[in-house]
Protein backbone atom coordinates (compact mmCIF):
# COMPACT_ATOMS: atom_id res chain seq x y z
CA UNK A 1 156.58 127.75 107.84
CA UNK A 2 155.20 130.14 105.39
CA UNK A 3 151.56 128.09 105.10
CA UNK A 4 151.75 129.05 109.46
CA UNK A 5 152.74 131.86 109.40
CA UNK A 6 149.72 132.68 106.84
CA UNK A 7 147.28 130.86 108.99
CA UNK A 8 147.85 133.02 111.50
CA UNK A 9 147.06 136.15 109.49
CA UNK A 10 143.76 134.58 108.54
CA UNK A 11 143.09 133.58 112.15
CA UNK A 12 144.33 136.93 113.54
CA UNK A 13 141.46 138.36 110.16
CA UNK A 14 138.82 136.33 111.33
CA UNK A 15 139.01 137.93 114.83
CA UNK A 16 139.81 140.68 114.50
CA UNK A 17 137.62 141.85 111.35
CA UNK A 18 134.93 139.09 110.19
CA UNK A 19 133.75 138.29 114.17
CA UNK A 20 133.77 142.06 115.18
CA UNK A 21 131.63 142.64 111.69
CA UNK A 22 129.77 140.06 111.09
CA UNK A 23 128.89 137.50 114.48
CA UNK A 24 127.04 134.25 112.31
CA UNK A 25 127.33 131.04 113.25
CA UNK A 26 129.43 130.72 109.80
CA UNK A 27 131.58 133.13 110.68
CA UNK A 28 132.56 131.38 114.26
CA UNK A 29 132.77 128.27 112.59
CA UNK A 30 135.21 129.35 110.03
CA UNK A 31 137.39 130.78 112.74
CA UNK A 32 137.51 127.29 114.73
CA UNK A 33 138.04 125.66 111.71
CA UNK A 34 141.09 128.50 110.69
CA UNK A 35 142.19 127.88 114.19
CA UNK A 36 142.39 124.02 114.18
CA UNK A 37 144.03 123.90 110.91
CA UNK A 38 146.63 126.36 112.36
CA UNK A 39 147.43 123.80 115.35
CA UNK A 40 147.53 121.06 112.83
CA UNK A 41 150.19 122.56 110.70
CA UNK A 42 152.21 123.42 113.91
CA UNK A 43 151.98 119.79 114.95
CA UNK A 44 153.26 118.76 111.40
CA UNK A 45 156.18 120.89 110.92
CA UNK A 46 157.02 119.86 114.56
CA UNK A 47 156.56 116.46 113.84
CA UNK A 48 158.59 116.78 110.19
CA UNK A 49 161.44 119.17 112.04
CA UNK A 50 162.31 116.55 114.20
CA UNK A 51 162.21 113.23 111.44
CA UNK A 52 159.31 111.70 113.42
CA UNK A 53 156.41 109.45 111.93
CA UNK A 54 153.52 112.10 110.87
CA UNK A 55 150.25 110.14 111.35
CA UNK A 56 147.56 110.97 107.93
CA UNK A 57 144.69 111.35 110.59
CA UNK A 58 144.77 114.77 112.84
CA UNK A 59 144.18 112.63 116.39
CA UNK A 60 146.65 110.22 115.57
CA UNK A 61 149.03 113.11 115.04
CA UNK A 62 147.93 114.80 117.90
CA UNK A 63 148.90 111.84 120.17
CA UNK A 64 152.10 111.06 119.17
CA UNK A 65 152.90 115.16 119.66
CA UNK A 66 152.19 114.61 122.93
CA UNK A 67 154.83 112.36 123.81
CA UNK A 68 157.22 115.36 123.41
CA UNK A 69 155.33 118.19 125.39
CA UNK A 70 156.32 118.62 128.67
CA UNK A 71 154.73 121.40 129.82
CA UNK A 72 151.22 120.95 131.38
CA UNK A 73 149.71 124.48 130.24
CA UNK A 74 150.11 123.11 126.67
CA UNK A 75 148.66 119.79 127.38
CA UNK A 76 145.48 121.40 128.73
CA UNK A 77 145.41 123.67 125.47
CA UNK A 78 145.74 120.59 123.47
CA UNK A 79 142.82 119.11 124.99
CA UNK A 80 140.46 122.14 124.46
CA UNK A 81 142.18 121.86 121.29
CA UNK A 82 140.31 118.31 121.26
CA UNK A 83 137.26 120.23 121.94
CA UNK A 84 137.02 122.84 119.35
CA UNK A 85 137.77 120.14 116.30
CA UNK A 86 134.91 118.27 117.56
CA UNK A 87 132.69 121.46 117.91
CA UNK A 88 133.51 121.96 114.10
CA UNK A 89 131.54 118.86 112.78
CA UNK A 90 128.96 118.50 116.00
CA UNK A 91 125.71 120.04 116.04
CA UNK A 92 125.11 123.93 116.54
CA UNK A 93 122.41 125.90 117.99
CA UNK A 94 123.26 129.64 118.11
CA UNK A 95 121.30 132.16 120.70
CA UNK A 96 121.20 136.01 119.04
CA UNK A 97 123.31 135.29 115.81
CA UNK A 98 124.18 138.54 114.47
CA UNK A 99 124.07 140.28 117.93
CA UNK A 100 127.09 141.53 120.52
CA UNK A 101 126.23 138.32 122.94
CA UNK A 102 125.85 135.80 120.47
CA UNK A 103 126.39 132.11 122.11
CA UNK A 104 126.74 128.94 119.86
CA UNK A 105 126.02 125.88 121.45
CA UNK A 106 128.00 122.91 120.31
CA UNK A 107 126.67 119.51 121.48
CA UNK A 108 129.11 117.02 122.02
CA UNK A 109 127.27 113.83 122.84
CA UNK A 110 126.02 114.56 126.23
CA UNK A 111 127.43 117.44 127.25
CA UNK A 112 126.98 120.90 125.71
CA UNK A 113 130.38 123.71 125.02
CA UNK A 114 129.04 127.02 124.79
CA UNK A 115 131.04 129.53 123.05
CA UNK A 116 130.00 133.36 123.31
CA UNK A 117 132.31 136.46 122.58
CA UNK A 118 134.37 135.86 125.60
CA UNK A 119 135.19 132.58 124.86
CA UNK A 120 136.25 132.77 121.00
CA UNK A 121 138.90 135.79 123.23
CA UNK A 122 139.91 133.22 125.43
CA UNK A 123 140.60 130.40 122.27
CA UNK A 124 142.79 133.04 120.47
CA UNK A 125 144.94 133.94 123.46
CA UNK A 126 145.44 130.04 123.84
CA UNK A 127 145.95 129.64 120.33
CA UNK A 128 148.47 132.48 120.52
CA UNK A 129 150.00 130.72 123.70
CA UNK A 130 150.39 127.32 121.90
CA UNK A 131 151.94 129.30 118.85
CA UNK A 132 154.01 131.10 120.98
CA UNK A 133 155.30 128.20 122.50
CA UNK A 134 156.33 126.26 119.41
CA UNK A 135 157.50 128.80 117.33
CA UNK A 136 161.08 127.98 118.67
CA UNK A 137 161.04 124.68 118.37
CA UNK A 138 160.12 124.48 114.75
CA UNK A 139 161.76 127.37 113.01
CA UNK A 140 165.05 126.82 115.41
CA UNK A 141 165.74 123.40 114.30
């Protein structure tokens, strides 16, 4: 709970101070990589909390979570959560690095997942969201 708990203060860091600073294409993809590690360790307490297999390999672990969500907004922030891991290791292109309207371009086989200033806004509140959501059911059981 602790190793969360400090995930989110480096996530909540990243956003808050290192993107509104410093807007590289490092610096973005440190924050999707702070953010996906943050959703991992959420899926493994869950998965620990309730004495259920915990797959080694992040999509494996990912799937069985999913058999106990219910509710549909999480699902669909799972799925982008899907997204963003695979924009960490896919190629990048970046349009104005270092600029107010930067955009990073991740390419994910044929299609393309743009990210500008708006969206890395939009991937936080989610992030907060999804956090929001399971903080009860891990730290409750």
């Amino acid at each position: 709970m602790n190793k969360i708990k400090q995930k989110v203060k480096e996530v909540l860091h990243i956003y808050n101070v290192s993107i509104k600073n410093n807007k590289s294409l490092e610096t973005i993809k440190q924050f999707l990589k702070s953010i996906t590690e943050l959703f991992d360790l959420i899926i493994i307490e869950y998965l620990e909390k309730n004495n259920l297999d915990v797959p080694d390999s992040p999509l494996k672990r990912l799937n069985a979570f999913l058999n106990y969500v219910d509710d549909e907004k999480i699902k669909n922030i799972l799925e982008e959560y899907k997204i963003w891991r695979k924009c960490i290791n896919s190629e990048m292109t970046v349009i104005n690095e270092f600029r107010r309207n930067i955009k990073v371009i991740c390419k994910l086989g044929e299609n393309e997942y743009y990210i500008d200033q708006k969206a890395l806004k939009e991937i936080l509140e989610k992030t907060k969201e999804f956090y929001n959501y399971m903080k009860p059911k891990i730290w409750l059981k």
